[in-house]
PDB file of N, CA and C in Angstrom:
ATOM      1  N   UNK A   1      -5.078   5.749  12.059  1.00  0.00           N
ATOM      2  CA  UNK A   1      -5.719   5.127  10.913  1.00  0.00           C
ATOM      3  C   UNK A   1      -6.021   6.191   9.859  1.00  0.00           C
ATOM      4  N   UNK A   2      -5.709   6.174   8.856  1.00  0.00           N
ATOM      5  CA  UNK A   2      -6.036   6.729   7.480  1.00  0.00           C
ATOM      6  C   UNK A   2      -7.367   6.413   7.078  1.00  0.00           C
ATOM      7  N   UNK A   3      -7.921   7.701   6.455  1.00  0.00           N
ATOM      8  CA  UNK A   3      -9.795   7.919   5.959  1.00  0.00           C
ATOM      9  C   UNK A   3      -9.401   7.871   4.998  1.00  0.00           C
ATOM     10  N   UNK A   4     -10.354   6.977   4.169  1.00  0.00           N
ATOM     11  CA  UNK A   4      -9.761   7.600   2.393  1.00  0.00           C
ATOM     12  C   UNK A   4     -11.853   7.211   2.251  1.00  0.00           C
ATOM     13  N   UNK A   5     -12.023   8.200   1.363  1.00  0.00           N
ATOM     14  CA  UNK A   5     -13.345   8.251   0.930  1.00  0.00           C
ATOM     15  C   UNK A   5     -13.529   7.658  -0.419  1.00  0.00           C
ATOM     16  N   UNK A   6     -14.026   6.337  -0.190  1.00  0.00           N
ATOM     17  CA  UNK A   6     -14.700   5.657  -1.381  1.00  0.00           C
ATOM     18  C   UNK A   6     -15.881   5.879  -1.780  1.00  0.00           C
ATOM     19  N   UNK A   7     -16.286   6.613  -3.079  1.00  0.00           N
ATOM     20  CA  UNK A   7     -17.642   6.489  -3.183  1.00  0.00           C
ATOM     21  C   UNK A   7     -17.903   5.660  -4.465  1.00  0.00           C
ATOM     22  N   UNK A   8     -17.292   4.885  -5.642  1.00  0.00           N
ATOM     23  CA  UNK A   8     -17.671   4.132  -6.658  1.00  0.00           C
ATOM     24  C   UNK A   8     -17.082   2.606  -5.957  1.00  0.00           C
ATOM     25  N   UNK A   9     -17.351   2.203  -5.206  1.00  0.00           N
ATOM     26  CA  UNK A   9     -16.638   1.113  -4.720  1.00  0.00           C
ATOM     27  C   UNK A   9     -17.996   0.134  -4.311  1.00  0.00           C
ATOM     28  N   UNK A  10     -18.233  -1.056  -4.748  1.00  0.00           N
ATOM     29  CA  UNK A  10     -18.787  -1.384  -4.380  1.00  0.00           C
ATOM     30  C   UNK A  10     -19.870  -1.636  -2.881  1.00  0.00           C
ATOM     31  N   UNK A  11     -20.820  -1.418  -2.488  1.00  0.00           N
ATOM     32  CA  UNK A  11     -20.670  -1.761  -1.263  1.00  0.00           C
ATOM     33  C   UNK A  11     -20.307  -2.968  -0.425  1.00  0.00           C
ATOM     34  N   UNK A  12     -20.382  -3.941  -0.789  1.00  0.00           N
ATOM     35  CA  UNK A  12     -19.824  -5.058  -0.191  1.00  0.00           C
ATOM     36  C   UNK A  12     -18.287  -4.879  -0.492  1.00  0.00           C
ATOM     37  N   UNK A  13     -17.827  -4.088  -1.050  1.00  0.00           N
ATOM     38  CA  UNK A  13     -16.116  -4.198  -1.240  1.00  0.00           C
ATOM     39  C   UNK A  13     -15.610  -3.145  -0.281  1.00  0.00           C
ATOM     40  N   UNK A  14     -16.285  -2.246   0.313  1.00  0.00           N
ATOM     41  CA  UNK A  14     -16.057  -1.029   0.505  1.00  0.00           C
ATOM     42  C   UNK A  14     -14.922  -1.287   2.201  1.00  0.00           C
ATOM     43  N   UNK A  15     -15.649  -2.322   3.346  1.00  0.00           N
ATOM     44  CA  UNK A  15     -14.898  -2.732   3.928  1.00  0.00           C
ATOM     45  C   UNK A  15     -13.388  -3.008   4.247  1.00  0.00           C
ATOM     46  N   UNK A  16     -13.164  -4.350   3.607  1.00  0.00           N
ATOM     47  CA  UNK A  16     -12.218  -4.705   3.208  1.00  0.00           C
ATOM     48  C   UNK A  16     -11.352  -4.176   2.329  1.00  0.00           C
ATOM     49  N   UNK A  17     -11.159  -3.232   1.531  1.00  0.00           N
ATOM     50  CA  UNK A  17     -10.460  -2.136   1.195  1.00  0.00           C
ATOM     51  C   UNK A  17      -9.997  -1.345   1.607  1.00  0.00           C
ATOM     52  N   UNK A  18     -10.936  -0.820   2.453  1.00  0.00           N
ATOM     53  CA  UNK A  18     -10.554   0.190   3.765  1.00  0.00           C
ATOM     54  C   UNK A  18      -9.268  -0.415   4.778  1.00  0.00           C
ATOM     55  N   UNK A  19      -9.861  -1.329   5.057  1.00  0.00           N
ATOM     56  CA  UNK A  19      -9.391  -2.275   6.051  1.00  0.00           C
ATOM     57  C   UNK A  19      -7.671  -2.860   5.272  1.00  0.00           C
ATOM     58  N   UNK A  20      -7.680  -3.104   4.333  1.00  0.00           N
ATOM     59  CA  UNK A  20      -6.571  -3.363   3.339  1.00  0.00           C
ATOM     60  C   UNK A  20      -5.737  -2.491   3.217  1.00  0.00           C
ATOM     61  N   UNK A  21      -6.208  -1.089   3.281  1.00  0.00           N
ATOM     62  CA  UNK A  21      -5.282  -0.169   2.711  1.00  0.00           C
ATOM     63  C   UNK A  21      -4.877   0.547   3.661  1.00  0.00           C
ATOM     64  N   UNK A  22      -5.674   0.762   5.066  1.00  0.00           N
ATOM     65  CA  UNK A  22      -4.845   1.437   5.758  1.00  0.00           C
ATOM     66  C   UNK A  22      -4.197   0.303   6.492  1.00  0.00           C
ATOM     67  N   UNK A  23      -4.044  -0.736   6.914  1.00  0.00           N
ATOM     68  CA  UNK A  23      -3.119  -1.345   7.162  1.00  0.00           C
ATOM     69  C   UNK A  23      -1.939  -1.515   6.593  1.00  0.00           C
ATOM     70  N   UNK A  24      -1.622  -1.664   5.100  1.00  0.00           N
ATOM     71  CA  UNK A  24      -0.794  -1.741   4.733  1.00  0.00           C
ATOM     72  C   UNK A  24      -0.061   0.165   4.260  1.00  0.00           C
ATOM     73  N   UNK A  25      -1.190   1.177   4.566  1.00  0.00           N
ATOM     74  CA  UNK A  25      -0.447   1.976   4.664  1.00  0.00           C
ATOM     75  C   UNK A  25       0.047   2.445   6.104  1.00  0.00           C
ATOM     76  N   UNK A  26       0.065   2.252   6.933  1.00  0.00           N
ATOM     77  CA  UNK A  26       0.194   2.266   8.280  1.00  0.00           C
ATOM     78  C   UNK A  26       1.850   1.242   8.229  1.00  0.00           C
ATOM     79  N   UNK A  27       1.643   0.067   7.560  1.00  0.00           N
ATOM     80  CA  UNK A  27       3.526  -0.561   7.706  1.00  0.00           C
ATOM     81  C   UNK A  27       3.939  -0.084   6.604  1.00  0.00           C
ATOM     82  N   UNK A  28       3.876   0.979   5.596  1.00  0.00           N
ATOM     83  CA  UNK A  28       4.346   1.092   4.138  1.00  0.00           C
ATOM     84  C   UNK A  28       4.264   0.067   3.644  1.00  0.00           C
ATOM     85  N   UNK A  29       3.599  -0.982   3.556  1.00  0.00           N
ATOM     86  CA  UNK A  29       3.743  -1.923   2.253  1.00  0.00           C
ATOM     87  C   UNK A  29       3.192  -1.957   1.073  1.00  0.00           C
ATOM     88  N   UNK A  30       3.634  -2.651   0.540  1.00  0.00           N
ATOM     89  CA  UNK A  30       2.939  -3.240  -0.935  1.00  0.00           C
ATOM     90  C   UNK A  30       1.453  -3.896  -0.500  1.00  0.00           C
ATOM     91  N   UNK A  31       0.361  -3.514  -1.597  1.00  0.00           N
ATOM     92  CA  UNK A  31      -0.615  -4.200  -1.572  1.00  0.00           C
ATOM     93  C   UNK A  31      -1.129  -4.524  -2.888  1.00  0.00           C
ATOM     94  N   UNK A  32      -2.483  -5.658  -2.851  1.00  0.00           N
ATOM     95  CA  UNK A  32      -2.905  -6.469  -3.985  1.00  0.00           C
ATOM     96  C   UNK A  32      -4.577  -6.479  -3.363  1.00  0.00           C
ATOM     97  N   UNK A  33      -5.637  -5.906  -4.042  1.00  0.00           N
ATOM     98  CA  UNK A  33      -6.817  -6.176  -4.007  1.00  0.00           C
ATOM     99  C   UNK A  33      -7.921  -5.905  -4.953  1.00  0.00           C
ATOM    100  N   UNK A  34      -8.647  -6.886  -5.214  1.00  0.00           N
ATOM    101  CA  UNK A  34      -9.784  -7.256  -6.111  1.00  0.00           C
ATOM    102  C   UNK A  34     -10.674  -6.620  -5.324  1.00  0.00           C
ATOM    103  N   UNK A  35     -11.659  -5.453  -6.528  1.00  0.00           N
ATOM    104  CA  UNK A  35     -13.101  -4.791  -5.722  1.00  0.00           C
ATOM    105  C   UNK A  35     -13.845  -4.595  -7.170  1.00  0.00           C
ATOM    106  N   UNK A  36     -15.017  -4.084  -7.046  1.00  0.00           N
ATOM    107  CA  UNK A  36     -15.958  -3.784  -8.058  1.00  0.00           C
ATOM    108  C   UNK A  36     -16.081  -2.281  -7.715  1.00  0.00           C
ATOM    109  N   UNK A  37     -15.733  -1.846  -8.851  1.00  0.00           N
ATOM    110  CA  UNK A  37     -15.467  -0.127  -8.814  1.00  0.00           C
ATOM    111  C   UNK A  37     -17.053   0.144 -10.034  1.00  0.00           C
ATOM    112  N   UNK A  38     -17.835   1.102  -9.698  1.00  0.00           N
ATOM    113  CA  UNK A  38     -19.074   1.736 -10.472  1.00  0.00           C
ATOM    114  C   UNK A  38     -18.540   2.516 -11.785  1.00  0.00           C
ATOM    115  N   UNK A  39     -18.582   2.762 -13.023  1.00  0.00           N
ATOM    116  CA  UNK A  39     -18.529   3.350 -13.674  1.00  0.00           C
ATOM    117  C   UNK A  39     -19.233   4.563 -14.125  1.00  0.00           C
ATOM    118  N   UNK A  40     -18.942   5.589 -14.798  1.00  0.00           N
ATOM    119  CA  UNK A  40     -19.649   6.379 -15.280  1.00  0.00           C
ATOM    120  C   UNK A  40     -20.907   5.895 -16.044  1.00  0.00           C
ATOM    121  N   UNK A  41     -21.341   5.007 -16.088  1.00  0.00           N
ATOM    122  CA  UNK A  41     -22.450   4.454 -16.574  1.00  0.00           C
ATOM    123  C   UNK A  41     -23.254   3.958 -15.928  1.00  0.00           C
ATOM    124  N   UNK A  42     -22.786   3.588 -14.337  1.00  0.00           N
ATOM    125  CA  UNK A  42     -23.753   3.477 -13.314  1.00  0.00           C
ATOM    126  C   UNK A  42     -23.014   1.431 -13.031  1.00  0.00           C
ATOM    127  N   UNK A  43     -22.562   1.100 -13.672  1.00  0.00           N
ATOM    128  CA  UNK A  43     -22.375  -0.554 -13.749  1.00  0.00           C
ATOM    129  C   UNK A  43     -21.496  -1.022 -12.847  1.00  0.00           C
ATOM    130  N   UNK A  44     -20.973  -1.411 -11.885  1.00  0.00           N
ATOM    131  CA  UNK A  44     -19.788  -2.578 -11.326  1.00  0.00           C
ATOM    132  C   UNK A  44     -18.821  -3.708 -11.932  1.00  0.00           C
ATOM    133  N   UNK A  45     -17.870  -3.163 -12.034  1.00  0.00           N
ATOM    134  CA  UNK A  45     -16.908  -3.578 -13.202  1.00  0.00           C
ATOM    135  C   UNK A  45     -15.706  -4.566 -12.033  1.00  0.00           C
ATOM    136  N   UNK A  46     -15.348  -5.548 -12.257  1.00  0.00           N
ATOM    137  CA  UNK A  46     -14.231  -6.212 -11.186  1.00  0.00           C
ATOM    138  C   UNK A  46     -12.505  -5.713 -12.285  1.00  0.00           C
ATOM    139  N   UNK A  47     -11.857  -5.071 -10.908  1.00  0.00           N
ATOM    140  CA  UNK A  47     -10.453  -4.375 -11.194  1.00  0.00           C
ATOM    141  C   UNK A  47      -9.477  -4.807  -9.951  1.00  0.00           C
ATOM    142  N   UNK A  48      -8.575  -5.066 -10.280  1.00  0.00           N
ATOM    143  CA  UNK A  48      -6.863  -5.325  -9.139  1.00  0.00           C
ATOM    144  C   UNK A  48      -6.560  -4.086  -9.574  1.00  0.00           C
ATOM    145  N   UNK A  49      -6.482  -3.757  -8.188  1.00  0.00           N
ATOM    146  CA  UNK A  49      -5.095  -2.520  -7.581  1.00  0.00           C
ATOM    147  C   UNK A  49      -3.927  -3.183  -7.016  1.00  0.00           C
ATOM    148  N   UNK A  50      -3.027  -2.335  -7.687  1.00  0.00           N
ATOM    149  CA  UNK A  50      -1.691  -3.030  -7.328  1.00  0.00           C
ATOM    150  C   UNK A  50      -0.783  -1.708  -6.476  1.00  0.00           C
ATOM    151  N   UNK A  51      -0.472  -1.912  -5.523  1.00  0.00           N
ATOM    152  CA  UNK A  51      -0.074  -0.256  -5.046  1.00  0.00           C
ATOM    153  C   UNK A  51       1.562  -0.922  -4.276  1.00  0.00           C
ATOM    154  N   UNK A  52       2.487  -0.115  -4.397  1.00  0.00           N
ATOM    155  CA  UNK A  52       3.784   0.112  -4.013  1.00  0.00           C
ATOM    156  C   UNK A  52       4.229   1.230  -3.224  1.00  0.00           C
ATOM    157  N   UNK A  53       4.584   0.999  -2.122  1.00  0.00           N
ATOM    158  CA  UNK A  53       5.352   2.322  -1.482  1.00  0.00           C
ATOM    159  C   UNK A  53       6.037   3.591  -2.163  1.00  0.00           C
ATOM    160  N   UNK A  54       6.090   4.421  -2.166  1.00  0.00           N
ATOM    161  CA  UNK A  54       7.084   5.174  -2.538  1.00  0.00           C
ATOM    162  C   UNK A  54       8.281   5.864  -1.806  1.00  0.00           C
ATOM    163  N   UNK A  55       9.573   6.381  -2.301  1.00  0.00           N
ATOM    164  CA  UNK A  55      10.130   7.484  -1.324  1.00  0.00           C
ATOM    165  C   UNK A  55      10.865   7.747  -1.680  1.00  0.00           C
ATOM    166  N   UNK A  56      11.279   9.198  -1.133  1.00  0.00           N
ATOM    167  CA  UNK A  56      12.078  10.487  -1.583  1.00  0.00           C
ATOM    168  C   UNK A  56      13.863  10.220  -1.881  1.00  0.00           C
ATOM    169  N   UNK A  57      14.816  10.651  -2.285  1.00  0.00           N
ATOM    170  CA  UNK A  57      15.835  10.130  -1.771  1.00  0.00           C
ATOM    171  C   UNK A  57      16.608  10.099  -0.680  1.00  0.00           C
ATOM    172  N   UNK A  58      15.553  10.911   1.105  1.00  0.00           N
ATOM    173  CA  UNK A  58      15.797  10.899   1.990  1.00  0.00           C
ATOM    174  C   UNK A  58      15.055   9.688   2.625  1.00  0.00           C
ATOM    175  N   UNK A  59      14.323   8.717   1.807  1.00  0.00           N
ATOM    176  CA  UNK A  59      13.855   7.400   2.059  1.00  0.00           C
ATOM    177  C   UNK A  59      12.788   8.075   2.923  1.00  0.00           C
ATOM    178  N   UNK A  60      12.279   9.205   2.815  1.00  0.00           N
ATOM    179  CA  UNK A  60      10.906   9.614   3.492  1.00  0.00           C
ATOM    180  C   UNK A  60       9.545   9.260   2.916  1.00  0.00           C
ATOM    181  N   UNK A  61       8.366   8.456   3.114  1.00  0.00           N
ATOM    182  CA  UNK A  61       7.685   7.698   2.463  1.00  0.00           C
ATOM    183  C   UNK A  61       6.960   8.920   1.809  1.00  0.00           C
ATOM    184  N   UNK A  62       6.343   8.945   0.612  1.00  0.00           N
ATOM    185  CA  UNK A  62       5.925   9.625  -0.482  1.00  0.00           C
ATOM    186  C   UNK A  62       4.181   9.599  -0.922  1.00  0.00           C
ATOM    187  N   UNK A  63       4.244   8.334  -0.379  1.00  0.00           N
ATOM    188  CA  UNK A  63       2.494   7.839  -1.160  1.00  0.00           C
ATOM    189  C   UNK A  63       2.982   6.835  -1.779  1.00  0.00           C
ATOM    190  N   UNK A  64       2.014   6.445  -2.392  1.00  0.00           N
ATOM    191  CA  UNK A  64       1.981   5.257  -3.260  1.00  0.00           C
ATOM    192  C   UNK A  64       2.080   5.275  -4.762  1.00  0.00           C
ATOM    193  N   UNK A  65       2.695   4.069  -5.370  1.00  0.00           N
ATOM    194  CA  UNK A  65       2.696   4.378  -7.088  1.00  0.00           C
ATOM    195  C   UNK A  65       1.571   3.220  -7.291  1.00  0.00           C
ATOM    196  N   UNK A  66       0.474   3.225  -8.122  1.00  0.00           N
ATOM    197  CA  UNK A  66      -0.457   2.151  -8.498  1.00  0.00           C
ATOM    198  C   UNK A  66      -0.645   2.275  -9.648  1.00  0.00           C
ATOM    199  N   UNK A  67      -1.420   0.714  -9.608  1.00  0.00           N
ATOM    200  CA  UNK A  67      -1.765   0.290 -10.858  1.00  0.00           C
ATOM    201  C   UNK A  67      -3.451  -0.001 -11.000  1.00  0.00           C
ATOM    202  N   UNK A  68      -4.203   0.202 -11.753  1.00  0.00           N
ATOM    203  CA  UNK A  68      -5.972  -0.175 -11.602  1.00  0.00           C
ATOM    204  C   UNK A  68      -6.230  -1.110 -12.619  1.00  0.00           C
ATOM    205  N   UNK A  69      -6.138  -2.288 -13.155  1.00  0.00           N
ATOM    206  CA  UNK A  69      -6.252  -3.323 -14.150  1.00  0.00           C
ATOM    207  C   UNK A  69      -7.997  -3.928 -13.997  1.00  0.00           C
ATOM    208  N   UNK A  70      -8.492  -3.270 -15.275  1.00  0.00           N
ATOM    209  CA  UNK A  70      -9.843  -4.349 -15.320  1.00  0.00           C
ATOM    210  C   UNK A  70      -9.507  -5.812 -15.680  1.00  0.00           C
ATOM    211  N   UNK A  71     -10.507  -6.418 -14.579  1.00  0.00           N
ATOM    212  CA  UNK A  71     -10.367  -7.898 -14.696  1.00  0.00           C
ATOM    213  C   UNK A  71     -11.840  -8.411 -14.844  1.00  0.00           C
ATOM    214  N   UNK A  72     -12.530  -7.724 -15.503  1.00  0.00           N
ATOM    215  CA  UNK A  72     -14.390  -7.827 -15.262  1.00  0.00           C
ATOM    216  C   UNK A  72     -14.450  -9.486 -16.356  1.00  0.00           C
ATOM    217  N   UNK A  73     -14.036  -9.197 -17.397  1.00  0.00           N
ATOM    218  CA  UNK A  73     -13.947 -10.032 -18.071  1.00  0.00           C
ATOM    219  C   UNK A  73     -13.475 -11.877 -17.563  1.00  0.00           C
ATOM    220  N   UNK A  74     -12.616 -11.614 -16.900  1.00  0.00           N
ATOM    221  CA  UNK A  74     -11.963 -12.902 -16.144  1.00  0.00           C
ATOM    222  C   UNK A  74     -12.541 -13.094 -15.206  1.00  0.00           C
ATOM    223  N   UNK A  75     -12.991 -12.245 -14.496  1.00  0.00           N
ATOM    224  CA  UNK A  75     -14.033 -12.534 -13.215  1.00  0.00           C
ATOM    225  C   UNK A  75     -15.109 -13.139 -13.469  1.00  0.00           C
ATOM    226  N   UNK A  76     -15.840 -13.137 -14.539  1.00  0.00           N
ATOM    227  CA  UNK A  76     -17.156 -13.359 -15.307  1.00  0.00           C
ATOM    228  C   UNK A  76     -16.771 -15.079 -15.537  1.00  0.00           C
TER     229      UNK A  76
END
């Protein structure tokens, strides 16, 4: 299992993220998840991560390419 250290992540989101991401990094897949990330201002803002496999041209997996889209507005 993969640690990844969240610290602007909501706490009620903080779980299921975890739980989201190393699973799907564990099969290389694609993933899609809605969380409330803290800002430099101290606030909880709602954002989709959009994350894609990557890899080398020896098809050796790379990390991920993502995307972070505020959706605070639509969430509201």
């Amino acid at each position: 299992m993969l640690l990844i250290r969240i610290t602007n992540v909501h706490p009620s989101d903080i779980r299921n993220c975890i739980e989201l991401y190393n699973n799907c990094f564990e099969e290389r897949s694609s993933f899609t998840m809605e969380y409330r990330l803290r800002g430099g201002d101290g606030i909880y803002r709602w954002f989709i991560d959009v994350g894609k496999p990557r890899y080398d041209e020896q098809e050796n997996f790379c990390g991920y390419i993502g995307m972070l889209t505020n959706i605070h507005e639509r969430k509201l």
